[in-house]
PDB file of N, CA and C in Angstrom:
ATOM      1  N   UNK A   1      87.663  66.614 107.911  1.00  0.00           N
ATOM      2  CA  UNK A   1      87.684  67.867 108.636  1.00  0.00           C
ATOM      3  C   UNK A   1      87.058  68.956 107.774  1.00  0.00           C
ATOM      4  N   UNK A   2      85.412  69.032 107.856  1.00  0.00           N
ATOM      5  CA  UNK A   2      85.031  70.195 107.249  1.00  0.00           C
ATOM      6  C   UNK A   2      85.529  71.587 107.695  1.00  0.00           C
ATOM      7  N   UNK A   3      85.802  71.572 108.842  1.00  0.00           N
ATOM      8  CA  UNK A   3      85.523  72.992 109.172  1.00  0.00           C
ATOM      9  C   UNK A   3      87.151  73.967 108.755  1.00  0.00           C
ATOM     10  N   UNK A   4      87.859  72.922 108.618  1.00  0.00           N
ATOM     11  CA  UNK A   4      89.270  73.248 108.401  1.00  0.00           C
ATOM     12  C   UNK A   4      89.781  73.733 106.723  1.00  0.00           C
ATOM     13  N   UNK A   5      90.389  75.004 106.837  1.00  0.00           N
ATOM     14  CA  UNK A   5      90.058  75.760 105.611  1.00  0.00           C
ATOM     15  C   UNK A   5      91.308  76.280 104.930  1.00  0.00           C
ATOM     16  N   UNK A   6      92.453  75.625 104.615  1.00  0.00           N
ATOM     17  CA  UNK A   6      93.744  76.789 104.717  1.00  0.00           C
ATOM     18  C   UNK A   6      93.994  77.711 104.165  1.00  0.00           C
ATOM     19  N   UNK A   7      92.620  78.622 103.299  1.00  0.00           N
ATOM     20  CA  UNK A   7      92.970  79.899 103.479  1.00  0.00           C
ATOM     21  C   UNK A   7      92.965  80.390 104.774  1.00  0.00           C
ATOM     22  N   UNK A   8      92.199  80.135 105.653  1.00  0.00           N
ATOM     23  CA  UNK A   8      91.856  80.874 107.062  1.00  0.00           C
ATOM     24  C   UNK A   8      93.709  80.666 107.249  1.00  0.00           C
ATOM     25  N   UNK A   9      94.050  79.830 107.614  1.00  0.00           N
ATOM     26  CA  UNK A   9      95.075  79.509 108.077  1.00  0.00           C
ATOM     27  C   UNK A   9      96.270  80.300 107.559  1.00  0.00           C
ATOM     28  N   UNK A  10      96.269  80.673 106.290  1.00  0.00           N
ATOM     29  CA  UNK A  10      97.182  81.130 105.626  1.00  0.00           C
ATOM     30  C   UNK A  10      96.850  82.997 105.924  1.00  0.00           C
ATOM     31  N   UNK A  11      95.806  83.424 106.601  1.00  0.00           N
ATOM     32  CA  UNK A  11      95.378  84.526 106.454  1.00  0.00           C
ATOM     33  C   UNK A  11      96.150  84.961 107.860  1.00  0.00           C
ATOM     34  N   UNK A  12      95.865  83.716 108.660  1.00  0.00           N
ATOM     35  CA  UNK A  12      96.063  83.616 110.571  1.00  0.00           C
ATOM     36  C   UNK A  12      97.221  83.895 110.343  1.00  0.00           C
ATOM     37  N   UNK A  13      98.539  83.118 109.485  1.00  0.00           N
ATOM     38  CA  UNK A  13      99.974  83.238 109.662  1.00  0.00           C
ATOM     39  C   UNK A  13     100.731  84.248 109.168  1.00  0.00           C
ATOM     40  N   UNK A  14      99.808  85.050 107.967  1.00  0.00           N
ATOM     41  CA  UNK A  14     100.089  86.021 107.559  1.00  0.00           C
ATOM     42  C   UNK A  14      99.934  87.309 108.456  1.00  0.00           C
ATOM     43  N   UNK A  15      98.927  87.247 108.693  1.00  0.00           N
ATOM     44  CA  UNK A  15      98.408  88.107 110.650  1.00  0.00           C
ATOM     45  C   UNK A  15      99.753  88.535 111.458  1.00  0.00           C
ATOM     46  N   UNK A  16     100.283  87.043 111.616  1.00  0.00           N
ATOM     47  CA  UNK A  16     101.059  86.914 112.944  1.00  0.00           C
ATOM     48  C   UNK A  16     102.728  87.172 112.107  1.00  0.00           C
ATOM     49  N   UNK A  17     102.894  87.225 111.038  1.00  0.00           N
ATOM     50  CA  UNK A  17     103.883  87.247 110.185  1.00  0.00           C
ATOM     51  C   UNK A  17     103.812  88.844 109.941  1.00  0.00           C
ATOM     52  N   UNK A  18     103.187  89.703 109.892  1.00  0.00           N
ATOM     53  CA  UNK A  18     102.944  91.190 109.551  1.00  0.00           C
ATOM     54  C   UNK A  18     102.962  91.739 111.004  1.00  0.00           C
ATOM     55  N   UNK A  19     102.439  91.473 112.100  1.00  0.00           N
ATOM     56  CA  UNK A  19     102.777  91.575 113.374  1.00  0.00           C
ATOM     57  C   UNK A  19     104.111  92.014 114.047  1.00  0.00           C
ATOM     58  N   UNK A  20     104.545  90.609 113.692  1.00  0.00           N
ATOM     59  CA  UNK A  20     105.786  90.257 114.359  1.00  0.00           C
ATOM     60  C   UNK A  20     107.347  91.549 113.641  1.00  0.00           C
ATOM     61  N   UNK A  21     106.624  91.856 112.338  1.00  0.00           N
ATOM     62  CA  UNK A  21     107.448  92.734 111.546  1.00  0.00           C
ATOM     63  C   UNK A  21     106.802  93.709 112.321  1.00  0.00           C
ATOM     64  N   UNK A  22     105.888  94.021 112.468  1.00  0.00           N
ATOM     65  CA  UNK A  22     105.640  95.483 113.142  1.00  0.00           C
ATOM     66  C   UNK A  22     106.326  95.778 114.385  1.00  0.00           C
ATOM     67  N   UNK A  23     106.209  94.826 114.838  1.00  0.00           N
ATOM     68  CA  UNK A  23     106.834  94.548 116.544  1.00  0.00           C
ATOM     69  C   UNK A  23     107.683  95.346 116.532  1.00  0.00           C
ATOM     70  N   UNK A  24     108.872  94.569 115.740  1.00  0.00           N
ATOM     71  CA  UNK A  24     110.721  94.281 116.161  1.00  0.00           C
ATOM     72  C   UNK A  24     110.287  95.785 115.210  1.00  0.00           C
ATOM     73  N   UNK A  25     109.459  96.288 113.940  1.00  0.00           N
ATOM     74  CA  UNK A  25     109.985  97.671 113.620  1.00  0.00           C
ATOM     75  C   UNK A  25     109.650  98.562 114.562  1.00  0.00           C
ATOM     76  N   UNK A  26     108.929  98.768 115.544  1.00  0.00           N
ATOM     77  CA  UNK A  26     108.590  99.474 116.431  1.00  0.00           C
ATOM     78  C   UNK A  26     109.910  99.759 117.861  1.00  0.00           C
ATOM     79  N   UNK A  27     109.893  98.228 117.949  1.00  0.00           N
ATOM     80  CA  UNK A  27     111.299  98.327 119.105  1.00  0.00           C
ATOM     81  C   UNK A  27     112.182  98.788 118.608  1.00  0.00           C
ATOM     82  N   UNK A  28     112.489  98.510 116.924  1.00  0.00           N
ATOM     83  CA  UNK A  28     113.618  99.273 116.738  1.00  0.00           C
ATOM     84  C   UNK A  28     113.812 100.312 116.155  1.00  0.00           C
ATOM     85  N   UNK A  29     112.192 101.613 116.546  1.00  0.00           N
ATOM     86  CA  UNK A  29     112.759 102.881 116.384  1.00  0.00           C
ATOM     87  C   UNK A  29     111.971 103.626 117.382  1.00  0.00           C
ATOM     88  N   UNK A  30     112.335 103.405 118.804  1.00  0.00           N
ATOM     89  CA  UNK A  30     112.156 104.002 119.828  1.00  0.00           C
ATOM     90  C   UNK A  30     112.188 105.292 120.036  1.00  0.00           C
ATOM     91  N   UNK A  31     113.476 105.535 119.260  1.00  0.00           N
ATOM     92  CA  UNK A  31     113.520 107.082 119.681  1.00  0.00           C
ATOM     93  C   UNK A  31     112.795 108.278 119.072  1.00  0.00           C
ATOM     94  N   UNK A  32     112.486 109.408 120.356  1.00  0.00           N
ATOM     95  CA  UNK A  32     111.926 109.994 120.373  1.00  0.00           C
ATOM     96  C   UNK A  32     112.328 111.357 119.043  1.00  0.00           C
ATOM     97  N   UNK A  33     111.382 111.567 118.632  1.00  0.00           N
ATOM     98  CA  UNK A  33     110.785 112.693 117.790  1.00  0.00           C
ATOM     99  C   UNK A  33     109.680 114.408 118.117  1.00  0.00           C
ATOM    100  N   UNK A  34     110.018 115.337 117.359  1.00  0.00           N
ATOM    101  CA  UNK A  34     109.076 115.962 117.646  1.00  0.00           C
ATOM    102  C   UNK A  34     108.683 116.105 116.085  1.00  0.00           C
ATOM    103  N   UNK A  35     107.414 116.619 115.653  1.00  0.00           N
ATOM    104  CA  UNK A  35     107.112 116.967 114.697  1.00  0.00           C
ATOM    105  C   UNK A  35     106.304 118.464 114.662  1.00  0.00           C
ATOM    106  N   UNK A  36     107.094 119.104 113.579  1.00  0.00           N
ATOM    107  CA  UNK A  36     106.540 120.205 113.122  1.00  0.00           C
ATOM    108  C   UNK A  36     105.855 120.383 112.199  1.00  0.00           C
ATOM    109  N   UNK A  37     104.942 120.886 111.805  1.00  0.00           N
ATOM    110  CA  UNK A  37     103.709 121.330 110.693  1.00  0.00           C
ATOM    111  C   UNK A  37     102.749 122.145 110.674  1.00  0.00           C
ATOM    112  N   UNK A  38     103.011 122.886 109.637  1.00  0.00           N
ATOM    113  CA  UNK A  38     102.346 123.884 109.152  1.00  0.00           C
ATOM    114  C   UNK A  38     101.917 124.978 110.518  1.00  0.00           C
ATOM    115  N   UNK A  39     102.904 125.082 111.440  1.00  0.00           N
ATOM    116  CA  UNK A  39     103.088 125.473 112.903  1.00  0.00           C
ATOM    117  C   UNK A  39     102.463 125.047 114.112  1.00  0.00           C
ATOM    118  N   UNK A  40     102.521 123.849 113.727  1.00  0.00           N
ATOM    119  CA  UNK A  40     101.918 123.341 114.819  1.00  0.00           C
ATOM    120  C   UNK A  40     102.958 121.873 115.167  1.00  0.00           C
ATOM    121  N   UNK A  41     103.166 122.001 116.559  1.00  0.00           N
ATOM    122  CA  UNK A  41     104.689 120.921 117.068  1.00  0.00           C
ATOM    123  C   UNK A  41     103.543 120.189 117.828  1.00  0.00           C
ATOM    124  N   UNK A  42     104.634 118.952 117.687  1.00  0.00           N
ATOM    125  CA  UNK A  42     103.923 117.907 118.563  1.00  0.00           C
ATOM    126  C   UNK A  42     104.998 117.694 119.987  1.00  0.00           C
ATOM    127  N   UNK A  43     104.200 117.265 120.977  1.00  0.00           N
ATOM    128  CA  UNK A  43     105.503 116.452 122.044  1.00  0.00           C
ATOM    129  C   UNK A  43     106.541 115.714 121.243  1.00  0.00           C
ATOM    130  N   UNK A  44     107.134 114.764 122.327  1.00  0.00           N
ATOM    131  CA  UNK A  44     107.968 114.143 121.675  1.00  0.00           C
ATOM    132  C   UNK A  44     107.394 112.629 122.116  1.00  0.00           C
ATOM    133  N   UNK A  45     107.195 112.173 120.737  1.00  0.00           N
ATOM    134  CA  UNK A  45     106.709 111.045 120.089  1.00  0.00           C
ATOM    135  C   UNK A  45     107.646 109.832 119.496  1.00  0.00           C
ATOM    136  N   UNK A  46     107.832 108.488 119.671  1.00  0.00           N
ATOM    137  CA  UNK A  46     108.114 107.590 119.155  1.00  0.00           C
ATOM    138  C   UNK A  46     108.669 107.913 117.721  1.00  0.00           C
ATOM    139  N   UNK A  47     109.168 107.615 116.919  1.00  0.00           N
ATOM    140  CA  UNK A  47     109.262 107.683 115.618  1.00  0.00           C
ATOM    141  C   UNK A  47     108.558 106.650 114.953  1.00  0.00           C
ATOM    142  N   UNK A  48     108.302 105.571 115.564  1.00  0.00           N
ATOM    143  CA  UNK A  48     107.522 104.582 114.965  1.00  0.00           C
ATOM    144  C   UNK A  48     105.869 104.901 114.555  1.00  0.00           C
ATOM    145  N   UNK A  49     105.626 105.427 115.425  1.00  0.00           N
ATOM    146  CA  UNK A  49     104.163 106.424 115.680  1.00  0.00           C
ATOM    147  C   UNK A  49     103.718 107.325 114.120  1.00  0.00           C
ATOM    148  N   UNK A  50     104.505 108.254 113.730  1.00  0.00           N
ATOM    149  CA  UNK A  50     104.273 108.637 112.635  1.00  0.00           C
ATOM    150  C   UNK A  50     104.341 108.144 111.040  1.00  0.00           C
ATOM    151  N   UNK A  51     105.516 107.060 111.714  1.00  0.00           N
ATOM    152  CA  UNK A  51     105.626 106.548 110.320  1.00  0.00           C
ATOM    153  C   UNK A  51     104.636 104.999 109.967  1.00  0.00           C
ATOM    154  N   UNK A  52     104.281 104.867 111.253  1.00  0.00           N
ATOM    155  CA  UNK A  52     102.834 103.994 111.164  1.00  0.00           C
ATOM    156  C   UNK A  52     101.722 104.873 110.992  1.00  0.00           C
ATOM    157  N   UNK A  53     101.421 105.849 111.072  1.00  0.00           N
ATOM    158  CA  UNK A  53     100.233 106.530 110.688  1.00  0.00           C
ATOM    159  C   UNK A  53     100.452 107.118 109.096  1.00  0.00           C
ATOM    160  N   UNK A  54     101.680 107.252 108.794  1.00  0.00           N
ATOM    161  CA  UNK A  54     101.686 107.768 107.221  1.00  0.00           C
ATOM    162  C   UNK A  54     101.631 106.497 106.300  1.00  0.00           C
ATOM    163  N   UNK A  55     101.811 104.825 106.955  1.00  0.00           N
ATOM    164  CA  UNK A  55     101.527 104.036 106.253  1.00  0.00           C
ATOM    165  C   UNK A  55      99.881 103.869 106.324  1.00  0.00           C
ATOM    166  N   UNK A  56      99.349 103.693 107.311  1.00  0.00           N
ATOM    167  CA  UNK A  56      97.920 103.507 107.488  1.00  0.00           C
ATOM    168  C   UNK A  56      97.363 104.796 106.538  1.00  0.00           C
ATOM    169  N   UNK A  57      97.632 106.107 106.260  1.00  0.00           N
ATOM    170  CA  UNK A  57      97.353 106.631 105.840  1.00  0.00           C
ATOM    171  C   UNK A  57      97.140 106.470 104.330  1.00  0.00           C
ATOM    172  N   UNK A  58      98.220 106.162 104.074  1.00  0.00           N
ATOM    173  CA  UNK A  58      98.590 105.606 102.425  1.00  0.00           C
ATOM    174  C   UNK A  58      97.863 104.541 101.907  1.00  0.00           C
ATOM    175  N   UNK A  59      97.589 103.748 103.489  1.00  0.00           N
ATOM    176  CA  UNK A  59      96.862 102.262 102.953  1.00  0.00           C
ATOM    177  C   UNK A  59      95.658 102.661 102.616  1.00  0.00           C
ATOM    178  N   UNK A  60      94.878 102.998 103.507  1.00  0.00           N
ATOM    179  CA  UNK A  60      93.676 103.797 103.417  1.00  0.00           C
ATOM    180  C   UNK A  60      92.957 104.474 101.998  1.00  0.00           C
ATOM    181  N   UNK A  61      94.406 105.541 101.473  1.00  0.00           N
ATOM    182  CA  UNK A  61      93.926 106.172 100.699  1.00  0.00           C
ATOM    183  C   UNK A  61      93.908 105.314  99.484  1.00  0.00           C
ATOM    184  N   UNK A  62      94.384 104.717  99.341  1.00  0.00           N
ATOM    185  CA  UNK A  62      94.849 103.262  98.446  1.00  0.00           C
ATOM    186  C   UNK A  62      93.703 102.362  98.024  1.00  0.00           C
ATOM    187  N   UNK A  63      93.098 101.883  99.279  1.00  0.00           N
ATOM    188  CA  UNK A  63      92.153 101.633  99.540  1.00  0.00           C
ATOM    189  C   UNK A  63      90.557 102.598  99.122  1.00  0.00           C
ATOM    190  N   UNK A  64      90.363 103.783  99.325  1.00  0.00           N
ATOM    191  CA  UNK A  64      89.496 104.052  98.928  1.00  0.00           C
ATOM    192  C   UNK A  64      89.706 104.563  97.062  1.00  0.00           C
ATOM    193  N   UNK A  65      90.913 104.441  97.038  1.00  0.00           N
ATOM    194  CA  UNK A  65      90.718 104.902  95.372  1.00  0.00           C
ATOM    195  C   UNK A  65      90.451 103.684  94.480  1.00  0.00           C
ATOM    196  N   UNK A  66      91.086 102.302  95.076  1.00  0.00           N
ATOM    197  CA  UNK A  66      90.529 101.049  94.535  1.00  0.00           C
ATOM    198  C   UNK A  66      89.199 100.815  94.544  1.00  0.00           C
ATOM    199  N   UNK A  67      87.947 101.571  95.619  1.00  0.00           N
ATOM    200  CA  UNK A  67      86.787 101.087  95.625  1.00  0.00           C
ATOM    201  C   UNK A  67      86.081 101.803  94.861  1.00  0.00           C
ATOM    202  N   UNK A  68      86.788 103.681  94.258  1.00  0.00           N
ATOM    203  CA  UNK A  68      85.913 103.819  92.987  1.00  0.00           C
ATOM    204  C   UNK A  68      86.258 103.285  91.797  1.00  0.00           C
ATOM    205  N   UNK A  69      87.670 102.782  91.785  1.00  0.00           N
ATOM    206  CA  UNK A  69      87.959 101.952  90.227  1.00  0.00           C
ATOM    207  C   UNK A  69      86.941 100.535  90.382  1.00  0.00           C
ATOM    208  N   UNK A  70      86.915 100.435  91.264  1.00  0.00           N
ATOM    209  CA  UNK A  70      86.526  98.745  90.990  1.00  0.00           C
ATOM    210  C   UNK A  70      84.585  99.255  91.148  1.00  0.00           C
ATOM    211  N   UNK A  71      84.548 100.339  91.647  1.00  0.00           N
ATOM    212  CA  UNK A  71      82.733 100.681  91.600  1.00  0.00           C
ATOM    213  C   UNK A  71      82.265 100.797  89.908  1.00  0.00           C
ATOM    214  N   UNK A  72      83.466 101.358  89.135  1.00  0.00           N
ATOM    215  CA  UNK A  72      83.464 101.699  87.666  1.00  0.00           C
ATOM    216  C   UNK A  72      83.812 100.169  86.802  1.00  0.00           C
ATOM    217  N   UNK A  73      84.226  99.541  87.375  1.00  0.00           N
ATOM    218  CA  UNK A  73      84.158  98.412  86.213  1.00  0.00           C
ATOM    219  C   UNK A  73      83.350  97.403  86.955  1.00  0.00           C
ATOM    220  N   UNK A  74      82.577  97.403  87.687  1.00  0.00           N
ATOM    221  CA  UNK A  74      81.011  97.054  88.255  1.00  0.00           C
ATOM    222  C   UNK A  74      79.831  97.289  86.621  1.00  0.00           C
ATOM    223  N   UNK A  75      80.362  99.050  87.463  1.00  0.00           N
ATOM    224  CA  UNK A  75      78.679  99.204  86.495  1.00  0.00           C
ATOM    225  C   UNK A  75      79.474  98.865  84.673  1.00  0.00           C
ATOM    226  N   UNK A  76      80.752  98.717  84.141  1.00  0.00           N
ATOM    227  CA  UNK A  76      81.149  98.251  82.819  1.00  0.00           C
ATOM    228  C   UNK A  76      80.626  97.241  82.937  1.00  0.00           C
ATOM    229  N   UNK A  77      80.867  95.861  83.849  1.00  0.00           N
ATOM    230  CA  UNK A  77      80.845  94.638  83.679  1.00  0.00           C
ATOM    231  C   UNK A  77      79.462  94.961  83.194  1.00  0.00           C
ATOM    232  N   UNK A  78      78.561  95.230  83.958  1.00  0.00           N
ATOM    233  CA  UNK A  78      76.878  95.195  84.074  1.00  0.00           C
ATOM    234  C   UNK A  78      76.034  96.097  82.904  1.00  0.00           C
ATOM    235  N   UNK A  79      76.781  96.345  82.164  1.00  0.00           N
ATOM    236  CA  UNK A  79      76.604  97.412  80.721  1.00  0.00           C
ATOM    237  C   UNK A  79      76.902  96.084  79.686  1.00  0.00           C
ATOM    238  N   UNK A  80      78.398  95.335  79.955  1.00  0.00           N
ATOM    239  CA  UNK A  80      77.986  94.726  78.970  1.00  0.00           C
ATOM    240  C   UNK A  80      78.123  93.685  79.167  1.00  0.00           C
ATOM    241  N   UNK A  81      77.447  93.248  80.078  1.00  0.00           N
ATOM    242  CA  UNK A  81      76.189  91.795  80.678  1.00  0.00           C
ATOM    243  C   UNK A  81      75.411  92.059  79.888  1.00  0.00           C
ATOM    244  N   UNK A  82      74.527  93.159  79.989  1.00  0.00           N
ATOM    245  CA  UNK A  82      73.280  93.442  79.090  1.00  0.00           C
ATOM    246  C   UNK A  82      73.344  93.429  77.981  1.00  0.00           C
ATOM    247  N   UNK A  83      74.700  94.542  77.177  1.00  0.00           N
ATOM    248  CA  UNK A  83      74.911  94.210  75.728  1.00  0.00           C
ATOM    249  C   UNK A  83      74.710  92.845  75.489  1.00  0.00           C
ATOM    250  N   UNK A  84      75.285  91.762  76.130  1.00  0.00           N
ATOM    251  CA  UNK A  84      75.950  90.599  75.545  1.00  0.00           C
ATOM    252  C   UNK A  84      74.682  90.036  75.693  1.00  0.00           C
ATOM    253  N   UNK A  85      73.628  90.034  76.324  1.00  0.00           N
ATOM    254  CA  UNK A  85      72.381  89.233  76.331  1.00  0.00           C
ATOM    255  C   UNK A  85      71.643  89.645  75.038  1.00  0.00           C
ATOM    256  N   UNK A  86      71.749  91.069  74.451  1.00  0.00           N
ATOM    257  CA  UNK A  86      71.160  91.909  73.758  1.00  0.00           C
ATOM    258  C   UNK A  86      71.360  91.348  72.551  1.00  0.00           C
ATOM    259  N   UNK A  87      72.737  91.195  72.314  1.00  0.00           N
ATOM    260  CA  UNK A  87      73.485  90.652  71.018  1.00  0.00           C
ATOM    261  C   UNK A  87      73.101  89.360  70.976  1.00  0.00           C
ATOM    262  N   UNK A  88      73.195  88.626  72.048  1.00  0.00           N
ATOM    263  CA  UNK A  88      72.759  86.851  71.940  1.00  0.00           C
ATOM    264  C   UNK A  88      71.631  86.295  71.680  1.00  0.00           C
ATOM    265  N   UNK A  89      70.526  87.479  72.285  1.00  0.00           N
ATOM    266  CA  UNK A  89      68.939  87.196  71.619  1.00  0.00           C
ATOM    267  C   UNK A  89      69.172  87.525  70.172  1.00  0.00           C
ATOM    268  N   UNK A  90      69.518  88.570  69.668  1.00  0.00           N
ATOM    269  CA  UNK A  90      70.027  89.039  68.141  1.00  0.00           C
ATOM    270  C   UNK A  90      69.981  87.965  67.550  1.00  0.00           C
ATOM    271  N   UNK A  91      71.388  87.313  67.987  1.00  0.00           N
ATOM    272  CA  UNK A  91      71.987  86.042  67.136  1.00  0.00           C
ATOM    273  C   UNK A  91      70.744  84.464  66.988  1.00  0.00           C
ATOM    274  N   UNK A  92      70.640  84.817  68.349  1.00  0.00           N
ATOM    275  CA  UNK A  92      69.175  83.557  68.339  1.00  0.00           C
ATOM    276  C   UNK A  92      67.421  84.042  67.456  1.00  0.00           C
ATOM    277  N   UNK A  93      67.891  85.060  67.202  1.00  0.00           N
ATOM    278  CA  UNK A  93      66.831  85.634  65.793  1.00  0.00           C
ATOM    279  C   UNK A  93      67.173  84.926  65.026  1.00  0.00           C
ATOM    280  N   UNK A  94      68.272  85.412  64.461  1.00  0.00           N
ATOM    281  CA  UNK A  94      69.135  85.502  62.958  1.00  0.00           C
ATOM    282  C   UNK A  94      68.997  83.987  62.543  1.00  0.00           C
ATOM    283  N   UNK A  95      69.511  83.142  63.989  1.00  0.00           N
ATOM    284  CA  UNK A  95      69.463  81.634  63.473  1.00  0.00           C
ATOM    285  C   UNK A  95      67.710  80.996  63.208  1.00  0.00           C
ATOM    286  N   UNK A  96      66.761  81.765  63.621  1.00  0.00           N
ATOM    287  CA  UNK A  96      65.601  81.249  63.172  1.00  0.00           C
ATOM    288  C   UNK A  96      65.300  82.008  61.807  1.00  0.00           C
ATOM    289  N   UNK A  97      65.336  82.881  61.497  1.00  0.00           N
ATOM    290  CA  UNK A  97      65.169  83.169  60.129  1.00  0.00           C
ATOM    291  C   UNK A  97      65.134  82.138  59.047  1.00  0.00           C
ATOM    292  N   UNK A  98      64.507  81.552  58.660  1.00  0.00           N
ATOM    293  CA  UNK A  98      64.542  80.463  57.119  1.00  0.00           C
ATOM    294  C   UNK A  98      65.270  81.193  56.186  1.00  0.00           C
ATOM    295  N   UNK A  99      66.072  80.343  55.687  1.00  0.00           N
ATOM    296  CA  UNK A  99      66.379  80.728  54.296  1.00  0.00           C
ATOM    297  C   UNK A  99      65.794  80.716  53.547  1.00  0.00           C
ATOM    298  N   UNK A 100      65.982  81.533  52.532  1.00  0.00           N
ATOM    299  CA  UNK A 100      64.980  82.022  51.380  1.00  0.00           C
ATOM    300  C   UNK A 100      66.323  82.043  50.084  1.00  0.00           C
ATOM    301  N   UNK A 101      65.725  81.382  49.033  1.00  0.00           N
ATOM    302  CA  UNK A 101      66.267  80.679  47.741  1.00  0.00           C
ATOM    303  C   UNK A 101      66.104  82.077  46.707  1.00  0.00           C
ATOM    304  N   UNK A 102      66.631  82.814  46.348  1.00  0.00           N
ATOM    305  CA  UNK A 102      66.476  83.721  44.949  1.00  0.00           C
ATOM    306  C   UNK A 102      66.730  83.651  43.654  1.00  0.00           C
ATOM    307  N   UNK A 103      66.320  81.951  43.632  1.00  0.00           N
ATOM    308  CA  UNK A 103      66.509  82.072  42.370  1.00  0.00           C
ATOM    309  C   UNK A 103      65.514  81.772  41.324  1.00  0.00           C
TER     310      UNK A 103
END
């Protein structure tokens, strides 16, 4: 069975496993809310509603601060990729050099 992969599988159950928690947390906070901020009210809203948008929010921001750390040890790795080629031609000098006797 090429086509069969169990990460996919493990990704699918994890899917339906994060879901199913969202579900039952959603049914079980039905009740209604209003929200106030910075003067401005909302209807009355789910409670599940906001506190799924302050997670998505969080994920998000989470998310974009990981893609400039990981943009910065990109261009490190690729600084010293180059060093290390730099140094390795070096070393592949050094080993052709003949020795020379002083005495």
């Amino acid at each position: 069975m090429h086509g069969f992969n169990s990460v996919n599988w493990i990704n699918v159950l994890l899917v339906i496993v994060l879901t199913s928690f969202a579900t039952m947390f959603a049914m079980a906070n039905l009740m209604t809310i209003q929200i106030h901020f910075l003067g401005v009210s909302s209807g009355p809203i789910p409670l599940y509603i906001p506190v799924f948008f302050a997670f998505m929010l969080g994920f998000f921001g989470g998310v974009l601060a990981l893609s400039f750390s990981r943009r910065k040890h990109k261009q490190e790795i690729a600084y010293l990729k180059q060093e290390n080629e730099r140094l390795q031609r070096e070393v592949d000098n050094l080993r052709n050099i003949p020795l020379q006797d002083d005495v």
